[in-house]
Protein backbone atom coordinates (compact mmCIF):
# COMPACT_ATOMS: atom_id res chain seq x y z
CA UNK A 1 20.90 6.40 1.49
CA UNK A 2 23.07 9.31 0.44
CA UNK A 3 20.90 12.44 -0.29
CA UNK A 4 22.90 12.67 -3.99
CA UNK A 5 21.90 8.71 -4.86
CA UNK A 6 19.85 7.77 -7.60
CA UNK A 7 16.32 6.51 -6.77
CA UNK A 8 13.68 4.52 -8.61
CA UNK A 9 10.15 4.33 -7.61
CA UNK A 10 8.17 2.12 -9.55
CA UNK A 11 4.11 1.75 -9.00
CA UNK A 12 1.23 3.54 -9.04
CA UNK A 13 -1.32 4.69 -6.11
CA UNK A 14 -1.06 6.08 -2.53
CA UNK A 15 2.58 4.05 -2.07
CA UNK A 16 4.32 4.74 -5.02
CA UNK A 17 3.17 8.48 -4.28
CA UNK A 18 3.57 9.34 -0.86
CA UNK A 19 7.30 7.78 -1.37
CA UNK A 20 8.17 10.30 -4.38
CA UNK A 21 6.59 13.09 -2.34
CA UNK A 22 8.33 12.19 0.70
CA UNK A 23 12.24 11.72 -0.26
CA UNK A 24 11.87 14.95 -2.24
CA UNK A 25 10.85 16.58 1.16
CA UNK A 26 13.47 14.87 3.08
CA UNK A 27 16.24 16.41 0.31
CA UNK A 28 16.82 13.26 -2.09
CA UNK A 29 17.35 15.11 -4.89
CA UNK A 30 17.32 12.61 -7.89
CA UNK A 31 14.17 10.84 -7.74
CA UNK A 32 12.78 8.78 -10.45
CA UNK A 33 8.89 8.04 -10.80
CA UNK A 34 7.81 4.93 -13.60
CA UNK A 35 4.81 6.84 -13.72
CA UNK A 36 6.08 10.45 -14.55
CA UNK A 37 9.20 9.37 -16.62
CA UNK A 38 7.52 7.16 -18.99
CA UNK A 39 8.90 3.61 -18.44
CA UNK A 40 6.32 1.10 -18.49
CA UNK A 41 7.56 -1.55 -15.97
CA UNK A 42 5.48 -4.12 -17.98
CA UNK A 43 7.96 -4.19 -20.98
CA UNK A 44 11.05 -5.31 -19.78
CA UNK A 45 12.78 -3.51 -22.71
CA UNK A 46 11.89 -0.30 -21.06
CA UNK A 47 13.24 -1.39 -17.91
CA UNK A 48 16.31 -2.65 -19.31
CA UNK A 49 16.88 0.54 -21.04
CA UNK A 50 16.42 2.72 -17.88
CA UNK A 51 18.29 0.90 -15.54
CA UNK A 52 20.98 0.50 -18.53
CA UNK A 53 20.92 4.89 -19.07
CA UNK A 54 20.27 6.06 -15.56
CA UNK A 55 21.86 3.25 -13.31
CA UNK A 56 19.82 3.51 -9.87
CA UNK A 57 21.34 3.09 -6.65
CA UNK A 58 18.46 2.32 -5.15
CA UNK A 59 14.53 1.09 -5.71
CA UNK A 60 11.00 1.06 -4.46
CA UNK A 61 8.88 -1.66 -5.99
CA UNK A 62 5.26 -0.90 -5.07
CA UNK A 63 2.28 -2.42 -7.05
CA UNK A 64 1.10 -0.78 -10.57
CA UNK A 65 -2.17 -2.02 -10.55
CA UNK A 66 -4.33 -2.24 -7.04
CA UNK A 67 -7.72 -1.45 -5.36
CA UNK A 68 -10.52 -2.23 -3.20
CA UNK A 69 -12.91 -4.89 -3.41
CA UNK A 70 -14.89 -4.45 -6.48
CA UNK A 71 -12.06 -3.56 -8.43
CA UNK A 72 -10.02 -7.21 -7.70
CA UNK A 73 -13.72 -8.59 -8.48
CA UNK A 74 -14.03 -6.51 -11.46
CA UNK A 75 -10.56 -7.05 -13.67
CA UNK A 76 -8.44 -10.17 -11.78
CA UNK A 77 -6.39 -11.08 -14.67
CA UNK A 78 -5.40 -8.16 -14.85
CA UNK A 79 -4.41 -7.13 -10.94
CA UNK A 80 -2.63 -10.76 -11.56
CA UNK A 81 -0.56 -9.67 -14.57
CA UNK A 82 0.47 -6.34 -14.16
CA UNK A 83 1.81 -7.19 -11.10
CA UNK A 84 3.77 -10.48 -11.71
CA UNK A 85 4.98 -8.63 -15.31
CA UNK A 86 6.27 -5.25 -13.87
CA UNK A 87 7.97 -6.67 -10.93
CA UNK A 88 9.71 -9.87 -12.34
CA UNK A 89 11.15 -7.31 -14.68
CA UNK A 90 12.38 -4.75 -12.17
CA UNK A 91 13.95 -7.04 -9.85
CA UNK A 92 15.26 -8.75 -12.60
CA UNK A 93 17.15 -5.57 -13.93
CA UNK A 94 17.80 -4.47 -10.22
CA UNK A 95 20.17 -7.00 -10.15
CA UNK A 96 21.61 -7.43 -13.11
CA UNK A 97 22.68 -3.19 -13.46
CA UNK A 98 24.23 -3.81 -9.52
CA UNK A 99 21.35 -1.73 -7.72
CA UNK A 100 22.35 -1.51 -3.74
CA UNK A 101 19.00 -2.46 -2.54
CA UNK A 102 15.43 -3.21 -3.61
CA UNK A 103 12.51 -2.87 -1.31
CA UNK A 104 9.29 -4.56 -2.23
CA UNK A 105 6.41 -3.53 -0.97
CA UNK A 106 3.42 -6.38 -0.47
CA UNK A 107 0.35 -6.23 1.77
CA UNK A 108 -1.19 -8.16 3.96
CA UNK A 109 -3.74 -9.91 1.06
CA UNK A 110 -0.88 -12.05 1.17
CA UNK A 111 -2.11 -13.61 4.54
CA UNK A 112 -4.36 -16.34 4.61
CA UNK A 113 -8.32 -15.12 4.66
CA UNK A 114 -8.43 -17.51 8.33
CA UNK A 115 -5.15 -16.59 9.52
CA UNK A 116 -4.36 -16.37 13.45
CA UNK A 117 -4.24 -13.17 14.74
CA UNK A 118 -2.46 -11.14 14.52
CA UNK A 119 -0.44 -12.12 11.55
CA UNK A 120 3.10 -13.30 11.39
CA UNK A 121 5.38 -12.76 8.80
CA UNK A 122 5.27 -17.02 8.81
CA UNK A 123 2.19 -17.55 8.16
CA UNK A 124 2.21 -16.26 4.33
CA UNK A 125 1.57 -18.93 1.84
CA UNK A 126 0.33 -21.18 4.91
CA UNK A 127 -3.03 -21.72 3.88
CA UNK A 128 -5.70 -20.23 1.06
CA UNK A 129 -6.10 -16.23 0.78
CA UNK A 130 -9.14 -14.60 0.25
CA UNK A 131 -10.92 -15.56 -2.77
CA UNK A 132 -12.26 -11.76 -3.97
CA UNK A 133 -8.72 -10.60 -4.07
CA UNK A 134 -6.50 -13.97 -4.38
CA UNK A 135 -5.21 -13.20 -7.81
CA UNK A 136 -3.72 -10.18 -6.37
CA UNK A 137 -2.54 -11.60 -3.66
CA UNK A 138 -0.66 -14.77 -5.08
CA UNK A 139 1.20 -11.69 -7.76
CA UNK A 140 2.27 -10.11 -4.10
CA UNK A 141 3.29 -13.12 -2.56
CA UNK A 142 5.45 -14.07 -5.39
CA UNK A 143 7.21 -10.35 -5.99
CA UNK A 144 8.44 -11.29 -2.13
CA UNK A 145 9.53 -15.05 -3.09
CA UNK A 146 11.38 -13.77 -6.23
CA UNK A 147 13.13 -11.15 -3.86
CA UNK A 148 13.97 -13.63 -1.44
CA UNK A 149 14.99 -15.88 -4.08
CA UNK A 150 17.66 -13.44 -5.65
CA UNK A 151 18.62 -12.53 -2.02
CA UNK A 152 19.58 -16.19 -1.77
CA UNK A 153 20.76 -16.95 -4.56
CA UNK A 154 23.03 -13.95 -5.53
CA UNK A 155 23.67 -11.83 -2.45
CA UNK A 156 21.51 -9.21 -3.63
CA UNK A 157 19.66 -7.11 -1.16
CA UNK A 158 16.22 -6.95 -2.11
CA UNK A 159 13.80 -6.93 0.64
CA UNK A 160 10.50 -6.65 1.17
CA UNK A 161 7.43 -5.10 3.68
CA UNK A 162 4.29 -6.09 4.65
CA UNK A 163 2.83 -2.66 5.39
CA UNK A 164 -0.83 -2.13 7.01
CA UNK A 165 -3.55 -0.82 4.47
CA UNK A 166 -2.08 2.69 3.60
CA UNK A 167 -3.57 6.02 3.54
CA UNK A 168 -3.41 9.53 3.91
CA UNK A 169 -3.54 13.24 1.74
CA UNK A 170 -3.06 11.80 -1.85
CA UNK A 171 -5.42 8.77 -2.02
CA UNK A 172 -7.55 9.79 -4.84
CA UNK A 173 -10.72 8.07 -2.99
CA UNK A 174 -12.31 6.67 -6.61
CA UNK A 175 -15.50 5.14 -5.18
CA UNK A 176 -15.45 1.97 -7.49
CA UNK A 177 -11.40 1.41 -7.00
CA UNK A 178 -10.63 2.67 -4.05
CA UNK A 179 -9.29 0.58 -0.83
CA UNK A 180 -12.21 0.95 2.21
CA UNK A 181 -10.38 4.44 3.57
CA UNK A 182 -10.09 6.67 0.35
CA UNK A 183 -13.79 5.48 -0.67
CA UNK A 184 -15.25 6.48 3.02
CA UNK A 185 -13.70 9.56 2.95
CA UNK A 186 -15.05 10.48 -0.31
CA UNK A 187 -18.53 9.57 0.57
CA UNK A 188 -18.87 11.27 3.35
CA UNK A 189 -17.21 14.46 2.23
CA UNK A 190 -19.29 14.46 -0.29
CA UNK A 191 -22.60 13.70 1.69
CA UNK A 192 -21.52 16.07 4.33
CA UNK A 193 -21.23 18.83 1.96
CA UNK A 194 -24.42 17.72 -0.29
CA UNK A 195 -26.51 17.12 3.31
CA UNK A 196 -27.98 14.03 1.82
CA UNK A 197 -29.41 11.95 4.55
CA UNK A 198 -27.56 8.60 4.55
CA UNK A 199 -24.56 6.93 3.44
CA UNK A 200 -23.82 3.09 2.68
CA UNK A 201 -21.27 1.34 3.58
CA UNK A 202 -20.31 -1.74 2.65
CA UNK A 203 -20.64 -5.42 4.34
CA UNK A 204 -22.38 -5.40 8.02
CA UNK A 205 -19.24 -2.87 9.89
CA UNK A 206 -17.62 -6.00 11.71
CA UNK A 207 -14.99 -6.44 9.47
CA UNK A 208 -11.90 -5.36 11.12
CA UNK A 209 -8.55 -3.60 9.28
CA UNK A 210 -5.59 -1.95 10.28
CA UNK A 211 -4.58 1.54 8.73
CA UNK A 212 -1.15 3.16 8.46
CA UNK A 213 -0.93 6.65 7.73
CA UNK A 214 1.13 7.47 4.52
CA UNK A 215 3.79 9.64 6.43
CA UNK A 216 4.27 6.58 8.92
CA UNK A 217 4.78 4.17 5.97
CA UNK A 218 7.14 6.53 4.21
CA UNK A 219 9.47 6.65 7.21
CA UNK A 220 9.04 3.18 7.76
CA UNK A 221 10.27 2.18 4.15
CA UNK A 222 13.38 4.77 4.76
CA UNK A 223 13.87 2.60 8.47
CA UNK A 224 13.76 -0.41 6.86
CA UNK A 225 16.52 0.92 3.91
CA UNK A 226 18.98 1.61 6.74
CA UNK A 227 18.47 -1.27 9.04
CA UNK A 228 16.93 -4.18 7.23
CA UNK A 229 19.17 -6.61 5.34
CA UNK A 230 17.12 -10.11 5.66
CA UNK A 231 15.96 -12.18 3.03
CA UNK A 232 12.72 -12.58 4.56
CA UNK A 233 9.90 -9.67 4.58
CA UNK A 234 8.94 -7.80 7.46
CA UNK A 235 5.69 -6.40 8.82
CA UNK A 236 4.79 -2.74 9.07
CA UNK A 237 1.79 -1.85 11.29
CA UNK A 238 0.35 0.23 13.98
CA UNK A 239 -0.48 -3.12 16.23
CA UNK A 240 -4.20 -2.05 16.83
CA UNK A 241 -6.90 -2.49 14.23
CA UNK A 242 -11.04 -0.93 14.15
CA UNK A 243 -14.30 -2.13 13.19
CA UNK A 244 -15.57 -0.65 9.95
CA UNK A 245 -18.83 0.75 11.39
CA UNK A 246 -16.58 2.58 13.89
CA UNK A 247 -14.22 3.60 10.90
CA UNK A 248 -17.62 4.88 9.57
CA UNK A 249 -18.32 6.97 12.28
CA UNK A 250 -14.87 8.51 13.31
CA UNK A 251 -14.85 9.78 9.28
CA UNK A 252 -18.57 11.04 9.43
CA UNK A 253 -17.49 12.79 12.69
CA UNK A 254 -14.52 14.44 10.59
CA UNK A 255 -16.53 15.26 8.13
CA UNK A 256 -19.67 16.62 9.60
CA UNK A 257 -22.12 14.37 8.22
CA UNK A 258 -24.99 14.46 9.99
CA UNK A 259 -27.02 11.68 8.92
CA UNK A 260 -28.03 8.20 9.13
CA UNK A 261 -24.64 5.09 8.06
CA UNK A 262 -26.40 2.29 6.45
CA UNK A 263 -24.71 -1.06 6.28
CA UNK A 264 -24.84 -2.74 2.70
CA UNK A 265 -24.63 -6.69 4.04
CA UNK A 266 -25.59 -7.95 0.61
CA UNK A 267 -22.36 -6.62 -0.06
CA UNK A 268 -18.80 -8.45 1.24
CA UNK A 269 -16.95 -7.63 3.72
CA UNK A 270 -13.97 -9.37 2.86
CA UNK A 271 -11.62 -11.02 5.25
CA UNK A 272 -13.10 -10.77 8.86
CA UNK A 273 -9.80 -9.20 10.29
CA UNK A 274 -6.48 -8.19 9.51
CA UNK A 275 -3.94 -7.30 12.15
CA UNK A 276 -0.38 -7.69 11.28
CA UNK A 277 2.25 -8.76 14.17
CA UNK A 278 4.81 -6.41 13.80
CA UNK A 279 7.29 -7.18 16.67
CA UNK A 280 10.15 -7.29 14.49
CA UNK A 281 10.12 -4.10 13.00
CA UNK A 282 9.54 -2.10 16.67
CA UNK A 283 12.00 -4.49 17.86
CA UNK A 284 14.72 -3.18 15.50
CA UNK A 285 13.41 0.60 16.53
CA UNK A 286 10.52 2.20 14.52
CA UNK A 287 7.43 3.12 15.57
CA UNK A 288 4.56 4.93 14.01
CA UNK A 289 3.40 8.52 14.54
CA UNK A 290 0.01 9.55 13.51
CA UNK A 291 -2.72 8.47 15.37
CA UNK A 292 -5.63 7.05 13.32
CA UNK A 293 -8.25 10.26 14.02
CA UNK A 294 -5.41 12.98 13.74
CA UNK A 295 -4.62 10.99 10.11
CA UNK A 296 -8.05 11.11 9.21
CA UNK A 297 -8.02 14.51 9.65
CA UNK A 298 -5.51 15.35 7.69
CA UNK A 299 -6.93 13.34 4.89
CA UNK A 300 -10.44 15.01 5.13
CA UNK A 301 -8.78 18.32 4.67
CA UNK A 302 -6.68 17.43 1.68
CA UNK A 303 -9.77 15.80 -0.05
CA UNK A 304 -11.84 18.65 0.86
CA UNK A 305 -9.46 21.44 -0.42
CA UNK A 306 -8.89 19.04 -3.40
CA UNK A 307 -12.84 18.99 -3.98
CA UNK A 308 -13.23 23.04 -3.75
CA UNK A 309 -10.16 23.42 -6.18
CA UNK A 310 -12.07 21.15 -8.92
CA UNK A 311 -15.75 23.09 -8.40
C-alpha cells in the first residue's frame, strides 16, 4: 500500500484500534476511523455516502460490536446484528466504489467448540460452534463467506484473517465486556495496587487460548495486504497456546499481586482449547515478534499509567 492511499478502518475495540494507531506510525498518512469520523457502518446510507465522497483505496473490516463471555451471553442479538449489518454494507460498497482490497478480520469463534487441534482454516463451518458465543460467531463466519463470495464472483480482492485472541496497550480491560486478557489484567492491577487478598478467575484454569500481541497482528494484517490474494481466509497465530490458571499467574507475577487466584468453576470456561494452525501464513513469510510475558508487560504498564492518569 502506497503511504499517500486512502484507508478505511471500520470497527470498534483492540483491532480496529491498534490498526489506526499503527499505519499512522508506519507514515500512512490518510487514515479513516468509522468510529472517529462519524459513519455508522450499520446504515448503509452512511456507507454509501463515504465511500461515494472519500473513495478508499483500501479497507479494514474488523467487528463493531465484540467481547468476552458474559457479554455474548448478555446481548446476542445484538453481537449477531451489528455484525452481519455493518459488514454486508461495507463490503457491499467496497466493491461497488472499486476499493483495491478488503481485509476482513474474523476470529477463531468461528471454529467448531470440538474442533481438532490445532485448527485449520477447513474446518470452519464443519461442525457446531460454541453455544455462549455462536451468534457471534455465525455473523463472523458469514462476513468471510460474503468476502469469498464477491472474490468469486466479481474478481474483487477481499480477504479475510483468522487472527489469535488479540491484545496489547489499548484494550480497555472492562471487567463485564472484556475478552479473558484485558479483564485479567485489570483485576490484578487493580488488586495488586488495592493489596486485596484474592482474585477470581473464571472457569477451573484448564481452558486453553492462544494470544497475539496487537503489534504482531498489526504487521500481520499489513503482510497479508502485500502478499495475500486468495479467496479463502487465512490463520494468524503464534502456534503455542497456555492454560488460563498459568495466564493467571504470569499477569499476577507482572503485576505484583501477592495473593491467593481463586478459580470461579460455577462459571464457564468456554471452549476447552483454541489453537489455530497457521502454516500458511509462516509459510508465505511472517512470523510474530512479541513473546507472550514481554507483551504482557507492556500491557500492564499501559493500563497502569492509564489507571494513575484517571486518579
Amino acid at each position: 500500500m502506497d503511504k499517500a492511499a486512502k484507508i478505511l478502518i471500520v470497527g470498534r475495540g483492540l483491532s480496529a484500534l491498534g490498526l489506526k494507531e499503527g499505519l499512522k506510525a508506519r507514515g500512512y498518512r490518510y487514515v479513516f476511523w468509522s468510529e472517529t469520523m462519524g459513519m455508522d457502518p450499520g446504515v448503509q446510507a452512511a456507507v454509501l455516502a463515504f465511500f461515494q465522497a472519500e473513495r478508499p483505496d483500501y479497507v479494514f473490516l474488523t467487528s463493531v460490536r465484540s467481547g468476552g463471555i458474559q457479554a455474548n451471553i448478555d446481548a446476542p442479538a445484538e453481537f449477531m446484528y451489528q455484525n452481519l449489518v455493518a459488514q454486508d454494507h461495507v463490503i457491499h460498497a467496497a466493491w461497488m466504489f472499486g476499493v483495491k482490497k478488503l481485509l476482513f478480520v474474523s476470529g477463531s469463534c468461528v471454529y467448531p467448540a470440538r474442533c481438532p487441534q490445532p485448527m485449520s482454516e477447513e474446518a470452519v463451518l464443519s461442525a457446531p460452534m460454541e453455544g455462549t458465543s455462536e451468534p457471534y460467531s455465525l455473523a463472523k463466519a458469514a462476513g468471510m463467506k460474503l468476502a469469498q463470495a464477491f472474490h468469486r464472483q466479481y474478481g474483487f480482492n477481499a480477504i479475510s484473517v483468522v487472527p489469535a485472541t488479540i491484545y496489547g496497550p489499548g484494550d480497555p480491560g472492562d471487567l463485564e465486556k472484556a475478552h479473558v486478557m484485558g479483564a485479567l489484567i485489570h483485576r490484578f492491577t487493580r488488586a495488586a495496587r488495592e493489596q486485596v487478598e484474592e482474585v477470581e478467575v473464571w472457569g477451573t484454569g484448564e481452558a486453553r487460548r492462544e494470544f497475539l500481541f496487537v503489534e504482531d497482528f498489526v504487521e500481520g494484517c499489513l503482510f497479508l495486504m502485500r502478499r495475500y490474494d486468495q479467496e479463502g481466509w487465512i490463520n494468524m497465530g503464534v502456534g503455542a497456546d497456555i492454560a488460563i490458571g498459568d495466564l493467571a499467574r504470569i499477569i499476577a507475577e507482572a503485576t505484583g499481586f501477592k495473593g491467593r487466584i481463586v478459580f470461579n468453576t460455577k462459571r464457564p470456561d468456554g471452549v476447552r482449547q483454541k489453537l489455530l494452525d497457521s502454516r500458511r501464513i509462516r509459510q508465505l513469510g511472517w512470523r510474530p515478534r512479541v513473546e507472550l510475558k514481554e507483551g504482557i508487560r507492556q500491557t500492564v504498564e499501559w493500563f497502569t499509567r492509564k489507571e494513575r492518569s484517571s486518579i
